[in-house]
C-alpha atoms as a PDB file:
ATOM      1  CA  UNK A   1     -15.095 -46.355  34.700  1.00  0.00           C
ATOM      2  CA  UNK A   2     -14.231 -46.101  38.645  1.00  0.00           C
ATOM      3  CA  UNK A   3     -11.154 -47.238  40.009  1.00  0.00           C
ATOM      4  CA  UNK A   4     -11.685 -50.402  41.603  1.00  0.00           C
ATOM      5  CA  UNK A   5     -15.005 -51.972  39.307  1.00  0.00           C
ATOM      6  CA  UNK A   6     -14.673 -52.774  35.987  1.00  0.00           C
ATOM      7  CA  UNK A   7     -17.681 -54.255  34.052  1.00  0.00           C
ATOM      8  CA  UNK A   8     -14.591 -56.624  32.249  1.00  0.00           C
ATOM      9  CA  UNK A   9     -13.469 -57.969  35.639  1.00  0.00           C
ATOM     10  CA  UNK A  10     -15.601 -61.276  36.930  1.00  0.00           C
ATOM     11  CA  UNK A  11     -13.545 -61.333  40.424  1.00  0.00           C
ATOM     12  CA  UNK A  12     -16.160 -61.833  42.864  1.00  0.00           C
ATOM     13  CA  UNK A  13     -16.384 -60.688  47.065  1.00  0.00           C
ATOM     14  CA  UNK A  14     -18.403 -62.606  49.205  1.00  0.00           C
ATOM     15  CA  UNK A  15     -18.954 -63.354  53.006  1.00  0.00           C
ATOM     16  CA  UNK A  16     -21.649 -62.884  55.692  1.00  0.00           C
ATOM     17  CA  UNK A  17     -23.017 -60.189  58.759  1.00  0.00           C
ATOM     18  CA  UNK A  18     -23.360 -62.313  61.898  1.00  0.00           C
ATOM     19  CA  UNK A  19     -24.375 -61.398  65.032  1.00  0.00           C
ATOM     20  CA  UNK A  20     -21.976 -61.598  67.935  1.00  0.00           C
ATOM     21  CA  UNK A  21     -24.730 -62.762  70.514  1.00  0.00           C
ATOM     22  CA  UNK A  22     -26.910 -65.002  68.856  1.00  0.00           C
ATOM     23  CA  UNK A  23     -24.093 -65.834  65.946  1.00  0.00           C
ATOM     24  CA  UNK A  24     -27.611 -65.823  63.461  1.00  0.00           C
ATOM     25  CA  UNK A  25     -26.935 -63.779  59.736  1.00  0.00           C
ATOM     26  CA  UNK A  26     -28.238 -59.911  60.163  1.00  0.00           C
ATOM     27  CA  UNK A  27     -30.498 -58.866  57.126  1.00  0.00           C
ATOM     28  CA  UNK A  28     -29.871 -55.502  55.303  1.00  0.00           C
ATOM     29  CA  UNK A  29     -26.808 -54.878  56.726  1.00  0.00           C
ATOM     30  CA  UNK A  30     -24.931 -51.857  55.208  1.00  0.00           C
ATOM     31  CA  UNK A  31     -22.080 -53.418  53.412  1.00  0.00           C
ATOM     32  CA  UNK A  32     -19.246 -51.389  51.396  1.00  0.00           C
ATOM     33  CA  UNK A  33     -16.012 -52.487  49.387  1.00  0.00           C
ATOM     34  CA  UNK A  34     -13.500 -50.011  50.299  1.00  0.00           C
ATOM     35  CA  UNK A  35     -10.126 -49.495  48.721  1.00  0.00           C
ATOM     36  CA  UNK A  36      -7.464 -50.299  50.970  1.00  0.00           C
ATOM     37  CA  UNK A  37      -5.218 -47.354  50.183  1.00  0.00           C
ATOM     38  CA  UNK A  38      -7.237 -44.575  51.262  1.00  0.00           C
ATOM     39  CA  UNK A  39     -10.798 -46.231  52.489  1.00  0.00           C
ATOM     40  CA  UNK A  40     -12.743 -44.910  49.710  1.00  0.00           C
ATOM     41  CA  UNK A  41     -16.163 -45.987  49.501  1.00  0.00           C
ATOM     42  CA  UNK A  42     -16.066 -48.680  45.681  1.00  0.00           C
ATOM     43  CA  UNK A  43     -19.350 -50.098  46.193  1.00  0.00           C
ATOM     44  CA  UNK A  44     -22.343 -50.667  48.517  1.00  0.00           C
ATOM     45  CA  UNK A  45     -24.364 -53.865  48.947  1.00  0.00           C
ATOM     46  CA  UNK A  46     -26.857 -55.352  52.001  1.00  0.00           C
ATOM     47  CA  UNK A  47     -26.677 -58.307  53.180  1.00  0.00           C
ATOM     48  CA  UNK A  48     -29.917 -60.634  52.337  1.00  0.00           C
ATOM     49  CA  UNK A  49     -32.161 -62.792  54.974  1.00  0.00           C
ATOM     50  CA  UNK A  50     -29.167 -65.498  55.601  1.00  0.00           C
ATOM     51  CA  UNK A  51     -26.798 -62.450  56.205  1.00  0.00           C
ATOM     52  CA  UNK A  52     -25.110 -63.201  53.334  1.00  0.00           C
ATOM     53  CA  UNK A  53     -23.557 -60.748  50.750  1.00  0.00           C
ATOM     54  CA  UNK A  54     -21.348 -60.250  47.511  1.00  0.00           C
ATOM     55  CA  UNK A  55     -20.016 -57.323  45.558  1.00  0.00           C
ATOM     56  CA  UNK A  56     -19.417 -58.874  41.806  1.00  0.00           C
ATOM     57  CA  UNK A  57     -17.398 -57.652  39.242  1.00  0.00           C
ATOM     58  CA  UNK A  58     -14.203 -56.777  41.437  1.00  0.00           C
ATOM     59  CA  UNK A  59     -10.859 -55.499  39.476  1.00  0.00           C
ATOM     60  CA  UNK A  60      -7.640 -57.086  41.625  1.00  0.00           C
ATOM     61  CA  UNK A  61      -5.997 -54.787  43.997  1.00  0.00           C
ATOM     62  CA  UNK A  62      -6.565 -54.282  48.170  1.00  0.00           C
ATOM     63  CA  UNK A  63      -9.217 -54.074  49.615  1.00  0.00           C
ATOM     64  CA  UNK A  64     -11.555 -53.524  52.957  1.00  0.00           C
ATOM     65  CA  UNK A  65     -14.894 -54.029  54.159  1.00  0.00           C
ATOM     66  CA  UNK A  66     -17.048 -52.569  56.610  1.00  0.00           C
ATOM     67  CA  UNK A  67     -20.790 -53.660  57.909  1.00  0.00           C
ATOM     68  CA  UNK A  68     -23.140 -51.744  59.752  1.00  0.00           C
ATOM     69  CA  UNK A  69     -26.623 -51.825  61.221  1.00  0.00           C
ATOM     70  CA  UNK A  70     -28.971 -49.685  63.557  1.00  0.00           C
ATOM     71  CA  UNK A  71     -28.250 -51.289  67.120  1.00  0.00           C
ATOM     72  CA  UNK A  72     -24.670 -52.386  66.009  1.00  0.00           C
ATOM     73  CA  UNK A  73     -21.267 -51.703  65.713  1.00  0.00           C
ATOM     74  CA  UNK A  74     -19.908 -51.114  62.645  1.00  0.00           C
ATOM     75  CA  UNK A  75     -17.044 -53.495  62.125  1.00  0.00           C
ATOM     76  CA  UNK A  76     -14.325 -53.589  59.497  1.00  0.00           C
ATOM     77  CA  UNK A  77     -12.257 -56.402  57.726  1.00  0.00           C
ATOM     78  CA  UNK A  78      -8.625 -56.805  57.776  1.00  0.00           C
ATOM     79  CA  UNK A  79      -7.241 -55.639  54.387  1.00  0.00           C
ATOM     80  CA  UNK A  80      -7.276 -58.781  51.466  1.00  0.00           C
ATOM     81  CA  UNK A  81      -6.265 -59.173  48.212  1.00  0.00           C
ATOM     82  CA  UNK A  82      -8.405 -59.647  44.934  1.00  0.00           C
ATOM     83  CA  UNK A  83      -6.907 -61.574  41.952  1.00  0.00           C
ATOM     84  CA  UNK A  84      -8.726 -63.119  39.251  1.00  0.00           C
ATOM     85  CA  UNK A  85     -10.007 -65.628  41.730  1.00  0.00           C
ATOM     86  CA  UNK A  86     -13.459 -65.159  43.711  1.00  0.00           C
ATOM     87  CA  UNK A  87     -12.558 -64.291  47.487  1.00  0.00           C
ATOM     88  CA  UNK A  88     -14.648 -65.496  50.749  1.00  0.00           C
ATOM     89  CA  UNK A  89     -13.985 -62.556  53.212  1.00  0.00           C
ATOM     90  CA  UNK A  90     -14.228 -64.795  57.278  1.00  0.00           C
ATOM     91  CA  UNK A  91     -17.619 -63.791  58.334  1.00  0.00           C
ATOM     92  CA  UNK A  92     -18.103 -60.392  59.673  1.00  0.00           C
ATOM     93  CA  UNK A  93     -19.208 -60.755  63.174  1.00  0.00           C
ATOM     94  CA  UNK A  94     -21.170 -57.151  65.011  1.00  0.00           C
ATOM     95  CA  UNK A  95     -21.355 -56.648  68.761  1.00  0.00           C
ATOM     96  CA  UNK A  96     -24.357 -54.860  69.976  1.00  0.00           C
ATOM     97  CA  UNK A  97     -23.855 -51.002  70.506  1.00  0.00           C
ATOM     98  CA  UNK A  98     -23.818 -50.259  74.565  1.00  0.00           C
ATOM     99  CA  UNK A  99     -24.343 -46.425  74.260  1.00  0.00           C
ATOM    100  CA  UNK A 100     -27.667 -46.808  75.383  1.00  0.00           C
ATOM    101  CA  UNK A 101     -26.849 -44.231  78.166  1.00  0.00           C
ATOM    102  CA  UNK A 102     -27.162 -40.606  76.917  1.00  0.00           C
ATOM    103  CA  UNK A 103     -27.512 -37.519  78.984  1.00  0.00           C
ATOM    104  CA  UNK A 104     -28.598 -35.461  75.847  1.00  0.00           C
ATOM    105  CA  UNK A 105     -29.478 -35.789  72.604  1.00  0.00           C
ATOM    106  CA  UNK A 106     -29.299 -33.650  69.393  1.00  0.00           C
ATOM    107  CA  UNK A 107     -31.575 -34.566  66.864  1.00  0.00           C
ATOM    108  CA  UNK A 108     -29.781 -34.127  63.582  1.00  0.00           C
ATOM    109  CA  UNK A 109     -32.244 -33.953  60.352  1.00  0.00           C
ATOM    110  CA  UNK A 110     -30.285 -35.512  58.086  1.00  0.00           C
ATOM    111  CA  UNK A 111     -31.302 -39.070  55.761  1.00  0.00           C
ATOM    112  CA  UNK A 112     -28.912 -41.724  55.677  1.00  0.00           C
ATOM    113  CA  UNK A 113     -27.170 -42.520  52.168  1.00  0.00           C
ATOM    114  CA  UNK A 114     -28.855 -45.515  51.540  1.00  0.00           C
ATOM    115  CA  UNK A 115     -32.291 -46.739  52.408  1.00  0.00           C
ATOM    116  CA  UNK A 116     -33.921 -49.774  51.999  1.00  0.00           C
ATOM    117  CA  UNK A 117     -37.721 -50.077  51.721  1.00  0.00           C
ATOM    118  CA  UNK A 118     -39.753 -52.631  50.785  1.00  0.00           C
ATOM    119  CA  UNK A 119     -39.830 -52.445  46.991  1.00  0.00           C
ATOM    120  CA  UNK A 120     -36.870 -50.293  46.188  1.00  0.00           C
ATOM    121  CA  UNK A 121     -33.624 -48.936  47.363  1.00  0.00           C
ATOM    122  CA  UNK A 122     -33.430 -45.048  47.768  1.00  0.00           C
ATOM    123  CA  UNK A 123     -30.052 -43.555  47.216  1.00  0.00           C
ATOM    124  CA  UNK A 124     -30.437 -40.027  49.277  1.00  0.00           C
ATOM    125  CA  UNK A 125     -27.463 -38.079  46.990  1.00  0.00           C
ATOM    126  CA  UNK A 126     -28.219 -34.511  48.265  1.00  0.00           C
ATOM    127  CA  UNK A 127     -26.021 -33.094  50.710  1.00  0.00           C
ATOM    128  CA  UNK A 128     -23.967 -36.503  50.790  1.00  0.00           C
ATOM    129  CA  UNK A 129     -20.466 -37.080  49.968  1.00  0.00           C
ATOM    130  CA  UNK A 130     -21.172 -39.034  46.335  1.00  0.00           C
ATOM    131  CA  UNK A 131     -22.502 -35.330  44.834  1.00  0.00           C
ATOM    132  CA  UNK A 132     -19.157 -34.069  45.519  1.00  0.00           C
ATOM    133  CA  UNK A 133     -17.147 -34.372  42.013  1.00  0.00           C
ATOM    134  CA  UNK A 134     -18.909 -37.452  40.633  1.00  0.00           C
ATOM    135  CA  UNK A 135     -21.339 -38.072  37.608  1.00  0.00           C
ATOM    136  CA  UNK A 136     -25.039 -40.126  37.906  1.00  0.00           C
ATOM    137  CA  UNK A 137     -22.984 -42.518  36.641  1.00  0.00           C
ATOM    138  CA  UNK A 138     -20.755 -42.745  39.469  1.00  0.00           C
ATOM    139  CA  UNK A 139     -22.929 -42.732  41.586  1.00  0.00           C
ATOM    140  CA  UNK A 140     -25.100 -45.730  40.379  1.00  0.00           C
ATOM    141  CA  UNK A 141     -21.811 -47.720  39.613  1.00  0.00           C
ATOM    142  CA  UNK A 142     -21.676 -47.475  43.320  1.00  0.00           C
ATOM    143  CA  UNK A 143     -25.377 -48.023  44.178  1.00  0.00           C
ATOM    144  CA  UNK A 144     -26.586 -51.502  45.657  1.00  0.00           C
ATOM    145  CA  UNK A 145     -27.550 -53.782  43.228  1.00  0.00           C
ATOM    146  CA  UNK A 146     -26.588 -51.672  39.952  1.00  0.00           C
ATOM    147  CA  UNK A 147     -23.790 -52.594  37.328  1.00  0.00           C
ATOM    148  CA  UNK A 148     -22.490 -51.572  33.971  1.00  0.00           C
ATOM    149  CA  UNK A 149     -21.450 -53.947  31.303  1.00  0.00           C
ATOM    150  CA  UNK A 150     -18.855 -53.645  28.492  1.00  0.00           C
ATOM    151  CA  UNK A 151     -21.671 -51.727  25.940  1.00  0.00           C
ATOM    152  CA  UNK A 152     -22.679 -49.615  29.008  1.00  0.00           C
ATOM    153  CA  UNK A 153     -25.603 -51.428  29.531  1.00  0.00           C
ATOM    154  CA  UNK A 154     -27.243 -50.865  33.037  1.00  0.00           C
ATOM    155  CA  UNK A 155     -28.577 -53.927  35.173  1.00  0.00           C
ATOM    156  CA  UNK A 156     -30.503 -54.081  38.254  1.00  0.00           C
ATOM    157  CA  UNK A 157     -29.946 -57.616  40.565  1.00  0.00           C
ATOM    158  CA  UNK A 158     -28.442 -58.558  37.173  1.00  0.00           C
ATOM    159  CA  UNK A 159     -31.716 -57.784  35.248  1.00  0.00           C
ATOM    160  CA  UNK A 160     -31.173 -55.979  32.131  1.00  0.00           C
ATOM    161  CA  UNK A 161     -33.726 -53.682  30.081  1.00  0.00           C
ATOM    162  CA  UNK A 162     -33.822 -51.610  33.034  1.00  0.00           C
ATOM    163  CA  UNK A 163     -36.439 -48.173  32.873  1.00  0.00           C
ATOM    164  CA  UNK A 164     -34.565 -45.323  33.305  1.00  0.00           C
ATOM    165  CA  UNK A 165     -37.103 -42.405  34.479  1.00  0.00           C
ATOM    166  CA  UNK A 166     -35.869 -38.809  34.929  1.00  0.00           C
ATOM    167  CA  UNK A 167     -38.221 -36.841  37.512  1.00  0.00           C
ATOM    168  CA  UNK A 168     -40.404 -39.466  36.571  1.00  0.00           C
ATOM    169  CA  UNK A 169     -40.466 -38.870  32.604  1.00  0.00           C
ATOM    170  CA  UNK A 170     -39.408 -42.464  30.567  1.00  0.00           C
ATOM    171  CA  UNK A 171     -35.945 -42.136  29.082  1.00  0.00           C
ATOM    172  CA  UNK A 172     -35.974 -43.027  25.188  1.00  0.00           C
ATOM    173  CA  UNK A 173     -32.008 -43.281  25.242  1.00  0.00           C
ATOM    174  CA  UNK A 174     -30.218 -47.165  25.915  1.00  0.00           C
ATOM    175  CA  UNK A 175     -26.679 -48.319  26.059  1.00  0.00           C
ATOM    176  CA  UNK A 176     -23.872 -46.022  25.218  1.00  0.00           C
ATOM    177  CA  UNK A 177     -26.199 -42.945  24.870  1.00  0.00           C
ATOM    178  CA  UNK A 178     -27.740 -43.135  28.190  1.00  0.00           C
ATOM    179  CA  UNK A 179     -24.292 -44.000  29.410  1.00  0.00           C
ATOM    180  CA  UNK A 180     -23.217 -40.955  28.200  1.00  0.00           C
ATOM    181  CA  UNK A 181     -26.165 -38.945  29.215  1.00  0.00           C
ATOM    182  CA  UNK A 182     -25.234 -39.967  33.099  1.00  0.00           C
ATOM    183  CA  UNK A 183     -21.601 -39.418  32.891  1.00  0.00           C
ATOM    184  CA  UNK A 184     -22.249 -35.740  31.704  1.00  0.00           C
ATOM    185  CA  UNK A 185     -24.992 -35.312  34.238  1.00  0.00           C
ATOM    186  CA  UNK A 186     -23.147 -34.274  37.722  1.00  0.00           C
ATOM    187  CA  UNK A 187     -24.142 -35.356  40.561  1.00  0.00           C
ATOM    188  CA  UNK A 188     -24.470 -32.131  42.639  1.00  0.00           C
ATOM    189  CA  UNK A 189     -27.550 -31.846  40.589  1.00  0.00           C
ATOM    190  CA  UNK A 190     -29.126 -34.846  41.983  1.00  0.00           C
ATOM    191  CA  UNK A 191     -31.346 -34.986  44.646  1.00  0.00           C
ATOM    192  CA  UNK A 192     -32.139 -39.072  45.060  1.00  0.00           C
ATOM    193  CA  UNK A 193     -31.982 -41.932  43.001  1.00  0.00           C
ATOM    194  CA  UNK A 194     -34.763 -45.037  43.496  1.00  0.00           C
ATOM    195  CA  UNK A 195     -33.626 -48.470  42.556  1.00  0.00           C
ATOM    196  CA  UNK A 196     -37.372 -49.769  42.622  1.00  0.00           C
ATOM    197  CA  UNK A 197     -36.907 -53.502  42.162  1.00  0.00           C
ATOM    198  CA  UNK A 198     -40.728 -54.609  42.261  1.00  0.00           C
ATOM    199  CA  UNK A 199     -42.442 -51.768  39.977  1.00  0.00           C
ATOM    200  CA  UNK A 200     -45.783 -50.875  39.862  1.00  0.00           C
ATOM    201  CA  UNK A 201     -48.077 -52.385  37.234  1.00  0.00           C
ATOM    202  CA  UNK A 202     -48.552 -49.737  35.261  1.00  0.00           C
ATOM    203  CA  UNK A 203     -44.642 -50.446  34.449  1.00  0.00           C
ATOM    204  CA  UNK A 204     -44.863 -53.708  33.479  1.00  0.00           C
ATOM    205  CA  UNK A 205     -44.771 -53.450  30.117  1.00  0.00           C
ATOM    206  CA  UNK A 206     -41.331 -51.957  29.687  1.00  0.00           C
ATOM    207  CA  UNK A 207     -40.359 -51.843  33.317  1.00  0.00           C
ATOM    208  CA  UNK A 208     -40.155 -55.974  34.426  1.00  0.00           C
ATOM    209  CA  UNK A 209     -36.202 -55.290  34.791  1.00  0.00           C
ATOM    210  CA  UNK A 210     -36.873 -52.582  37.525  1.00  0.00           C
ATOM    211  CA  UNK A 211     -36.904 -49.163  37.559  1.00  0.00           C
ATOM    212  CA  UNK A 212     -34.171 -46.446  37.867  1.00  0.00           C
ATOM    213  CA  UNK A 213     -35.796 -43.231  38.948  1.00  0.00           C
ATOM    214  CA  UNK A 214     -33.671 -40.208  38.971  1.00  0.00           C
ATOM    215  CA  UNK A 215     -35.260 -37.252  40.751  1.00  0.00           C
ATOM    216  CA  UNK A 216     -33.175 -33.919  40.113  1.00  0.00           C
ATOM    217  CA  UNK A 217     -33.035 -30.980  42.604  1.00  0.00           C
ATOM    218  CA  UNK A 218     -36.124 -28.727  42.404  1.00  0.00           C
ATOM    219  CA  UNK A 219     -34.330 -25.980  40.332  1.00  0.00           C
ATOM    220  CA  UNK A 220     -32.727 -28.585  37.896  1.00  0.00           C
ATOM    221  CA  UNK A 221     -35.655 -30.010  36.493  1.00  0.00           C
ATOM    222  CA  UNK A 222     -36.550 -29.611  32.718  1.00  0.00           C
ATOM    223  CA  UNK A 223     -38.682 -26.873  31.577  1.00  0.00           C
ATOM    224  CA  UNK A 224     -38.939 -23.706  30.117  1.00  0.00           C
ATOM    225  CA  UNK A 225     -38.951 -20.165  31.625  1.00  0.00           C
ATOM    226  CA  UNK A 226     -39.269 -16.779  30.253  1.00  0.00           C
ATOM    227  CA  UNK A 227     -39.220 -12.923  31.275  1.00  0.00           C
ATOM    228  CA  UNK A 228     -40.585  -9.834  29.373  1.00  0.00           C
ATOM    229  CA  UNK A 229     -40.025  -6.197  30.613  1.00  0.00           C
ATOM    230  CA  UNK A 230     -40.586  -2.925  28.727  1.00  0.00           C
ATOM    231  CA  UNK A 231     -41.295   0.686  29.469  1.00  0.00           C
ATOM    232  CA  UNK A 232     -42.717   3.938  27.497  1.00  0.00           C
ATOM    233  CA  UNK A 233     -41.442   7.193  28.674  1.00  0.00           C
ATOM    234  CA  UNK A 234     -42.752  10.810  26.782  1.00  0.00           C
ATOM    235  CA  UNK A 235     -40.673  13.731  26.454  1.00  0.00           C
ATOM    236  CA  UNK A 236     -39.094  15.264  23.368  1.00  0.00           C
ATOM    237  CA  UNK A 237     -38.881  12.019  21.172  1.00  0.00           C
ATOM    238  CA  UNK A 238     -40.924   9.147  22.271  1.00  0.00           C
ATOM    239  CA  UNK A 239     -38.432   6.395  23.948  1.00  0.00           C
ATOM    240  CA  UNK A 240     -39.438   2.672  24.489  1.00  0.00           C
ATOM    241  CA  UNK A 241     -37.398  -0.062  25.502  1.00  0.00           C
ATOM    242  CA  UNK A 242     -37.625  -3.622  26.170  1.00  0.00           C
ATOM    243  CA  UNK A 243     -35.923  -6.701  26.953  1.00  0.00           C
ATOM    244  CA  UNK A 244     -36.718 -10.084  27.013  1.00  0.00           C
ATOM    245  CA  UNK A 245     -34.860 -13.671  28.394  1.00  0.00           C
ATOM    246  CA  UNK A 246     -35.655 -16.981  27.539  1.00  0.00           C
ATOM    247  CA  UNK A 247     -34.505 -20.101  29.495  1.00  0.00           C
ATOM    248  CA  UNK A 248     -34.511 -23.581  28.427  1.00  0.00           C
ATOM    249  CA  UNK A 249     -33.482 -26.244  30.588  1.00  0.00           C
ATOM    250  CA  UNK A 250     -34.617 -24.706  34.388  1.00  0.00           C
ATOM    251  CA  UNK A 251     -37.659 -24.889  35.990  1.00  0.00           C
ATOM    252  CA  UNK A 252     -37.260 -22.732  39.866  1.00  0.00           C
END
């Protein structure tokens, strides 16, 4: 379980994204739960059409909390104490970024961590800092939206019976098995998690939770490969040798 969230705590985070200028809420701002201690990221959530957010489920200890959005500063809480009491963070106000004035620009191809479409969430875990020495399960303990109860049961927007695909194949496994499957499943390995919210119809049947998609790196992927060599040579005795290699589980 990660420091910091527990599915047995209830303690509950809430508070608003406001706009310095117009003082109106800002929708789908970026907002994180930090530990106080060291700043490290505990969980992600964005802020709905009111501006309004909430990270359940918080274990008591110190805390911060940043916001962010494209055209804004990001801007960070004081540190604040959770107990066993629900805490209303004072609303999170963001000034308008002024570096508008560039002389050059470097275009950087790189995706941000989280992005929000319009019927999913897409965690981009490649190349981020969340596939360094964390599990799938990690990383979806910290995804927007996701949490774990006591019997390792995953929920989306507190929706349970969530579909779990794998490079879009339907997971049999529930509970504590798939619980397990994640936690042994590093993250390194990953290259994007979707938190599709609204599924398509041909998921209705099994997906009306939502859908967690979980699309492995190219040369992870499940499969089967093989090699054969072998060679004949004449000269006194005949001589033939061969060799072949079988690999389950990789797919390049």
């Amino acid at each position: 379980m990660l420091a910091g969230f527990s599915a047995t705590a209830q303690s509950r985070v809430s508070g608003t994204v406001r706009s310095a200028d117009a003082g109106t809420g800002i929708e789908y701002a970026t907002v994180t739960l930090h530990r106080a201690a060291d700043s490290a990221m505990v969980k992600t959530e964005f802020s709905d059409a009111q501006g309004a957010f909430r990270f359940e489920q918080a274990t008591q200890g110190r805390y911060l909390v940043s916001a962010a959005q494209v055209g804004f500063v990001r801007t960070w809480s004081g540190p604040f104490e959770v107990t066993t009491q629900n805490y209303t963070l004072p609303a999170l106000v963001l000034k308008s970024s002024q570096a508008t004035a560039l002389k050059e620009v470097t275009v950087i191809g790189q995706k941000p961590l989280y992005e929000r479409l319009a019927d999913r969430t897409v965690v981009n875990v490649e190349g981020s800092a969340l596939a360094a020495g964390n599990t799938t399960l990690d990383v979806l303990n910290r995804a927007p939206g996701v949490t774990v109860d006591g019997s390792d049961n995953l929920a989306l927007r507190g929706r349970q019976g969530v579909l779990v695909l794998i490079d879009g194949k339907r997971q049999p496994m529930t509970g504590t098995e798939l619980a397990d499957y994640l936690r042994a499943l590093p993250a390194d390995q990953l290259k994007s998690i979707e938190l599709i919210t609204n599924p398509p119809a041909k998921y209705d049947a099994q997906g009306g939770a939502g859908i967690i998609a979980i699309n492995l790196k190219k040369d992870q992927r499940q499969g089967t490969n093989g090699s054969a060599n072998a060679s004949y040579g004449r000269s006194q005795y005949d001589k033939f040798t061969g060799a072949f290699r079988l690999i389950v589980g990789a797919r390049n």
